[in-house]
Protein backbone atom coordinates (compact mmCIF):
# COMPACT_ATOMS: atom_id res chain seq x y z
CA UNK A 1 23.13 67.72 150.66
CA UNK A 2 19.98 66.83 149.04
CA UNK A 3 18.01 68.81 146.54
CA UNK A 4 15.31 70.29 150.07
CA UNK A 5 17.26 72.66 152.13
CA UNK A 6 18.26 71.27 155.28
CA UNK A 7 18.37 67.55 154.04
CA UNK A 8 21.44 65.98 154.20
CA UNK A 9 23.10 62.43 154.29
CA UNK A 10 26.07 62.04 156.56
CA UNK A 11 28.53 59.33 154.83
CA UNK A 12 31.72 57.93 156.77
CA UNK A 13 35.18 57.25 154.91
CA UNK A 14 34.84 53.72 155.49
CA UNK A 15 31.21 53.37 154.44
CA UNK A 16 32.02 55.41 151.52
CA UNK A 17 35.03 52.75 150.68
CA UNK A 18 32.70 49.37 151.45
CA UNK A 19 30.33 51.17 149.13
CA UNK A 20 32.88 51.96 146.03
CA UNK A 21 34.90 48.60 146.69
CA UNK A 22 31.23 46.90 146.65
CA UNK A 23 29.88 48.89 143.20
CA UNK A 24 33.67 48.62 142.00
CA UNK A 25 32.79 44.68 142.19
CA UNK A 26 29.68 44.69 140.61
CA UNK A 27 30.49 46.66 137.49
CA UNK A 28 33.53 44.07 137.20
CA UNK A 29 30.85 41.25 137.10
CA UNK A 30 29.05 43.06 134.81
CA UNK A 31 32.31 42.71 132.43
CA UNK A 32 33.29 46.69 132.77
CA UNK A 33 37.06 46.87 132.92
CA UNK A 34 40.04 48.87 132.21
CA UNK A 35 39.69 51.45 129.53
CA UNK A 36 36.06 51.07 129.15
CA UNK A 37 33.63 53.73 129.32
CA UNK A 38 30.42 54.47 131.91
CA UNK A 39 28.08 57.23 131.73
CA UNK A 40 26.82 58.17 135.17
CA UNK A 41 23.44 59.37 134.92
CA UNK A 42 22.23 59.68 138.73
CA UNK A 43 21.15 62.52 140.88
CA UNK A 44 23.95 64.15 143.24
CA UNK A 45 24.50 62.03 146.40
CA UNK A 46 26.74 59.67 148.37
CA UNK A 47 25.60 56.45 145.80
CA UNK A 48 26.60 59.05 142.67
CA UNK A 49 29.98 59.69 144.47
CA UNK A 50 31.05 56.22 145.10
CA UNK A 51 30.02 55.41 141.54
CA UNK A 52 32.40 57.61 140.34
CA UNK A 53 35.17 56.24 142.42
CA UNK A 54 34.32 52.56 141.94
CA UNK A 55 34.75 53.74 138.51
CA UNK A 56 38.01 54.96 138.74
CA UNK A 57 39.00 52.27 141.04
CA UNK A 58 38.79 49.67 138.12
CA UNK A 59 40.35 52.02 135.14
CA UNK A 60 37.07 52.44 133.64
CA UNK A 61 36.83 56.15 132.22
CA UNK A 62 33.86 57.85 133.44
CA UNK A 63 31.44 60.74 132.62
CA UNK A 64 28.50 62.48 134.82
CA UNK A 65 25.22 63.31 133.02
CA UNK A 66 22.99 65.05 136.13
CA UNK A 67 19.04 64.89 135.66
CA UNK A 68 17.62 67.99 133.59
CA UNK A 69 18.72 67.36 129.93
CA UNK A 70 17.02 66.81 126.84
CA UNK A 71 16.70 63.14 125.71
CA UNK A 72 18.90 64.50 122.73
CA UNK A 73 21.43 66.75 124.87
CA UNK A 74 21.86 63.38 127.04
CA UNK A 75 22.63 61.40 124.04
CA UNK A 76 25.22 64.06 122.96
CA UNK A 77 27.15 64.35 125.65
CA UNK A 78 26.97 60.00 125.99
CA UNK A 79 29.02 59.87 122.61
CA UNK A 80 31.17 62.90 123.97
């Protein structure tokens, strides 16, 4: 569901796996791999999800920063 009531985005199983294999891809050829780590700092929806599981996908350890901090509390919880 989106932030407005009543909004919503209806993802399928396979579209979410084309869209984590293809984001899983991309971070590869952006030279993230194994062991690394990735901040995810997007609203909540279907693109935040598959980020996550393109992350885990590829071994990269990941943490989810959602929009409302502080530029300071962001940067704390980035080193975290």
């Amino acid at each position: 569901e989106k932030d407005e009531p009543g909004e919503e985005v209806r993802v399928t199983y396979r579209e979410l796996l084309e869209l984590t294999c293809r984001l899983g891809n991309t971070l590869k050829r952006q030279g993230v791999k194994r062991g690394d780590r990735v901040t995810i700092y997007m609203p909540p929806c279907p693109l935040a999800v598959a980020s996550m599981l393109a992350c885990a996908r590829i071994g990269a350890v990941h943490a989810v920063v959602f929009a409302g901090f502080s530029a300071e509390a962001l940067a704390d919880r980035i080193r975290d």
